[in-house]
N, C-alpha and C. Protein backbone atom coordinates (compact mmCIF):
# COMPACT_ATOMS: atom_id res chain seq x y z
N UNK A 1 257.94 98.56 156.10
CA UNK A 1 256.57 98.43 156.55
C UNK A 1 256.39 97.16 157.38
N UNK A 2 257.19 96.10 157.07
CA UNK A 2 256.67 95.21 157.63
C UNK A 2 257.38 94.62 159.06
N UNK A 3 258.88 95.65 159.00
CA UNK A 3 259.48 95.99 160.60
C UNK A 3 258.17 96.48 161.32
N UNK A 4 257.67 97.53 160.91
CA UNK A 4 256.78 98.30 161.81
C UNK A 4 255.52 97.67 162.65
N UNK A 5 254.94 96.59 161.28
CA UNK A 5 254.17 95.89 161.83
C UNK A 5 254.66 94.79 162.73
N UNK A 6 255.52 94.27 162.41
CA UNK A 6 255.77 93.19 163.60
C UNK A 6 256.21 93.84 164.75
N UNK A 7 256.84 94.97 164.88
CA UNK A 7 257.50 95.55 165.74
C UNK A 7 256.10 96.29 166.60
N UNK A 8 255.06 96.43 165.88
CA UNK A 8 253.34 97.28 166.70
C UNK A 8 252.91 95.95 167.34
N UNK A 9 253.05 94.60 166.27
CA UNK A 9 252.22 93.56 167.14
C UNK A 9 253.13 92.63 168.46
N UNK A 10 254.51 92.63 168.01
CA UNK A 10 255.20 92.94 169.29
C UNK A 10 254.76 93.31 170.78
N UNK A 11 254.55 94.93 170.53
CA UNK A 11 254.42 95.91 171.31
C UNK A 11 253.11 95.44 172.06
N UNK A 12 251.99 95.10 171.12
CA UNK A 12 250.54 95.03 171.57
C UNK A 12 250.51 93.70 172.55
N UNK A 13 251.41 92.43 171.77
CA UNK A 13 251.15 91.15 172.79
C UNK A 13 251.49 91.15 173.92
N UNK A 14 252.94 91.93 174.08
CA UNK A 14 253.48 92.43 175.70
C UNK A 14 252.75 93.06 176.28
N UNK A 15 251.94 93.99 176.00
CA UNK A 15 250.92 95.45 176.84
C UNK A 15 250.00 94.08 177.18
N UNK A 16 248.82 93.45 176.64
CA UNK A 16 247.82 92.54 176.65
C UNK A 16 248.19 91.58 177.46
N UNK A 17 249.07 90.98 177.54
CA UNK A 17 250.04 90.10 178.31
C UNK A 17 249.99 90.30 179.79
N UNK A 18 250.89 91.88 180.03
CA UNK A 18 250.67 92.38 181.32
C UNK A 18 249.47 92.37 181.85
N UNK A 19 248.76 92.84 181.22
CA UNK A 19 247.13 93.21 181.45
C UNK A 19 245.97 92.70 180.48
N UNK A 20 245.74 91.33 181.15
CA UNK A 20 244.92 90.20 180.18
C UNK A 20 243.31 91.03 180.05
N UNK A 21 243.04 90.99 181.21
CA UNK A 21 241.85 91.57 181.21
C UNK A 21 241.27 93.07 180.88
N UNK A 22 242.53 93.41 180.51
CA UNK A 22 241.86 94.79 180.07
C UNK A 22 240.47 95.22 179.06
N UNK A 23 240.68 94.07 177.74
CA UNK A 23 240.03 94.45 176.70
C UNK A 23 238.20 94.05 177.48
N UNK A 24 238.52 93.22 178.19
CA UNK A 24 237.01 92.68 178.75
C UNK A 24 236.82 93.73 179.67
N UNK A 25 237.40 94.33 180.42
CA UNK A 25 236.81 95.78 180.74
C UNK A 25 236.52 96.60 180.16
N UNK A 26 237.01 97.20 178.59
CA UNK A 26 237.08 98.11 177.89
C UNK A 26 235.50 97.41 177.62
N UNK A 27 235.17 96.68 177.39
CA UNK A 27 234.08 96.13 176.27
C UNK A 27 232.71 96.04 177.54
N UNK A 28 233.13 95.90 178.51
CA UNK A 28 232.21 95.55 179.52
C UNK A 28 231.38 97.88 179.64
N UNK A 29 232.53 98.56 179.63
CA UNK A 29 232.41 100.10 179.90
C UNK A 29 231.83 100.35 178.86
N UNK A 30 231.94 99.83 177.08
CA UNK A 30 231.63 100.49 176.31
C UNK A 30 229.71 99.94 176.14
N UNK A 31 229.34 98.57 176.96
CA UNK A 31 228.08 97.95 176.87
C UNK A 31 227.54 98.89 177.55
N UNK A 32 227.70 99.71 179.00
CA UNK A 32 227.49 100.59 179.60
C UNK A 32 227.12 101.57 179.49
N UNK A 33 228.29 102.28 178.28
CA UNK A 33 227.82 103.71 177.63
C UNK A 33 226.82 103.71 176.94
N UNK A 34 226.88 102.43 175.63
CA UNK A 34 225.50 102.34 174.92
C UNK A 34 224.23 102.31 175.71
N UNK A 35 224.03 101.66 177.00
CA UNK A 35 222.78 102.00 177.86
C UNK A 35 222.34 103.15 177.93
N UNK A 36 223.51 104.13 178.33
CA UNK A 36 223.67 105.45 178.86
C UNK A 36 223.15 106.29 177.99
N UNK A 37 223.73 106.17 176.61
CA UNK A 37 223.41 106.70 175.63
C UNK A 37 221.36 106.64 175.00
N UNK A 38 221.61 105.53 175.18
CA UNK A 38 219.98 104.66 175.30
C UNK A 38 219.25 105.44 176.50
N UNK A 39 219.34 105.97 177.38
CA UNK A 39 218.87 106.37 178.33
C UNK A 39 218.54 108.28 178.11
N UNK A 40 219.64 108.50 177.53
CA UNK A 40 219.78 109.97 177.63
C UNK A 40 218.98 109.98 176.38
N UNK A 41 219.35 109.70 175.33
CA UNK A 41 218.22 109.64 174.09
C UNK A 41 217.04 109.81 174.27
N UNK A 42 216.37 109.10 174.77
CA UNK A 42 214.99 108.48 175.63
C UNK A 42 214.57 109.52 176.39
N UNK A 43 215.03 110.01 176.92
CA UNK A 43 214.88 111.18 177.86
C UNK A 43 215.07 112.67 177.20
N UNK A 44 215.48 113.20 176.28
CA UNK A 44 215.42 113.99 175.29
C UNK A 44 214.49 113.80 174.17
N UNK A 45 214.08 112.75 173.83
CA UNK A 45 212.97 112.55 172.58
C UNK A 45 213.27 112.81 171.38
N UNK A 46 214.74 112.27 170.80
CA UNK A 46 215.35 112.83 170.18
C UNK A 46 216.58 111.59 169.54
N UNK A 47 215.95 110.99 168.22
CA UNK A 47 216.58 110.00 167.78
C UNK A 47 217.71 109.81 167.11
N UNK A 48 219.09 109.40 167.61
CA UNK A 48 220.39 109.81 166.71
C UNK A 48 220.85 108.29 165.77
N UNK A 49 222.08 108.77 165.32
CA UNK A 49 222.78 107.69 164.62
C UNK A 49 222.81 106.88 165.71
N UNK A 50 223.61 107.22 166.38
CA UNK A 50 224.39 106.33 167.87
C UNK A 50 223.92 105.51 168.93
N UNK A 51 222.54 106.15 168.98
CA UNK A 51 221.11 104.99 169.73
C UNK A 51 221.01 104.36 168.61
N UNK A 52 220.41 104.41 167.36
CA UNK A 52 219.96 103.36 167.03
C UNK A 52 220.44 102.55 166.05
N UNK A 53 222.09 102.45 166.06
CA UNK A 53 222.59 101.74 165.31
C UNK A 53 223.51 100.33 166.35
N UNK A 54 223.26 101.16 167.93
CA UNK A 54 223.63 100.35 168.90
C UNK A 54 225.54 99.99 168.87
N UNK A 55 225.97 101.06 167.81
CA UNK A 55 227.58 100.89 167.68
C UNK A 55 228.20 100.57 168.91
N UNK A 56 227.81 101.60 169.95
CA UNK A 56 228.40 101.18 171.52
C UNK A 56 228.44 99.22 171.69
N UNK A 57 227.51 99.48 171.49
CA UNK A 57 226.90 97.60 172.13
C UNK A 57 227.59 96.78 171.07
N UNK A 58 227.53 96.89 170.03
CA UNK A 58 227.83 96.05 168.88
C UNK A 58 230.01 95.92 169.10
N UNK A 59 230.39 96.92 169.07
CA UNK A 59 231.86 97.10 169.38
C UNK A 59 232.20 96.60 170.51
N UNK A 60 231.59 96.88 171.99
CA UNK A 60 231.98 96.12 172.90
C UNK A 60 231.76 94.64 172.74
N UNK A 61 230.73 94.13 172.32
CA UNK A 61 230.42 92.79 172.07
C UNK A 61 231.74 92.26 171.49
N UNK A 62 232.32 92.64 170.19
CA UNK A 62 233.20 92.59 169.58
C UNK A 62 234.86 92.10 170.72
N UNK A 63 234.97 93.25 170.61
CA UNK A 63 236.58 93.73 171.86
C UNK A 63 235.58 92.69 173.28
N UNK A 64 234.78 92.51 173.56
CA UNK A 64 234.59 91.10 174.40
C UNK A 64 235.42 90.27 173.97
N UNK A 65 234.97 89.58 173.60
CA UNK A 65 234.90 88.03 172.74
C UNK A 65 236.46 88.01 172.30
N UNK A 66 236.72 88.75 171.74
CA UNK A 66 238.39 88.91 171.20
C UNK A 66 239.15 88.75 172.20
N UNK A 67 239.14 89.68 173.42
CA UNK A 67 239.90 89.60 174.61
C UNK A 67 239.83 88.39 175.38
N UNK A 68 238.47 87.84 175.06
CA UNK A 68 238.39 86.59 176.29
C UNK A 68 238.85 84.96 175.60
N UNK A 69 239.27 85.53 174.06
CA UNK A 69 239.40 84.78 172.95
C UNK A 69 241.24 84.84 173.35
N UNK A 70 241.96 86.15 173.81
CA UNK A 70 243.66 86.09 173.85
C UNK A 70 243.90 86.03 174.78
N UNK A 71 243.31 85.88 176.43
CA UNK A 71 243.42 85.71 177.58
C UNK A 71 243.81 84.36 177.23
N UNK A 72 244.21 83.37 176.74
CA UNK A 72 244.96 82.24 177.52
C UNK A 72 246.11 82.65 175.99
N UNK A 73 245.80 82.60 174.90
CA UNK A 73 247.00 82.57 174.43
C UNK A 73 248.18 83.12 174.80
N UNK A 74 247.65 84.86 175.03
CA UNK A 74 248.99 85.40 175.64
C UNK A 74 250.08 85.29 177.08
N UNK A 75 249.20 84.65 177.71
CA UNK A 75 249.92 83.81 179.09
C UNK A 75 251.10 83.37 178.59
C-alpha cells in the first residue's frame, strides 16, 4: 500500500510540475459553472441541492488556493 501511494504522489508532482497552472484553471471553470448553475436555477424557479449549497464555488475556491499554494514548490 504504501509503494502505491508514493508511487500516485510521485506520479501527481511530475503531471503538476509540467503543468503548474492547471489546478487554477480547473478552479477558476468550476467558479464559472457554479454561476451557470446559479443562473439556470433562477431561470427555472426551481431550488436544488447544488445552487444552494454553492459546492461548485466552495470546491473551486478550495483547488484555487491549493494550486496557487504548489505553484512554486513544485518548480
Amino acid at each position: 500500500m504504501d509503494d502505491f501511494l508514493n508511487k500516485f504522489l510521485d506520479q501527481t508532482s511530475h503531471f503538476f510540475n509540467r503543468k503548474p497552472g492547471l489546478l487554477p484553471l480547473i478552479a477558476i471553470l468550476l467558479i464559472i459553472l457554479n454561476f451557470v448553475v446559479h443562473i439556470i436555477v433562477g431561470l427555472m424557479g426551481v431550488e436544488t441541492w447544488l445552487a444552494s449549497s454553492n459546492l461548485l464555488l466552495h470546491l473551486g475556491l478550495v483547488i484555487g488556493l491549493v494550486g496557487i499554494l504548489l505553484i512554486r514548490p513544485l518548480e
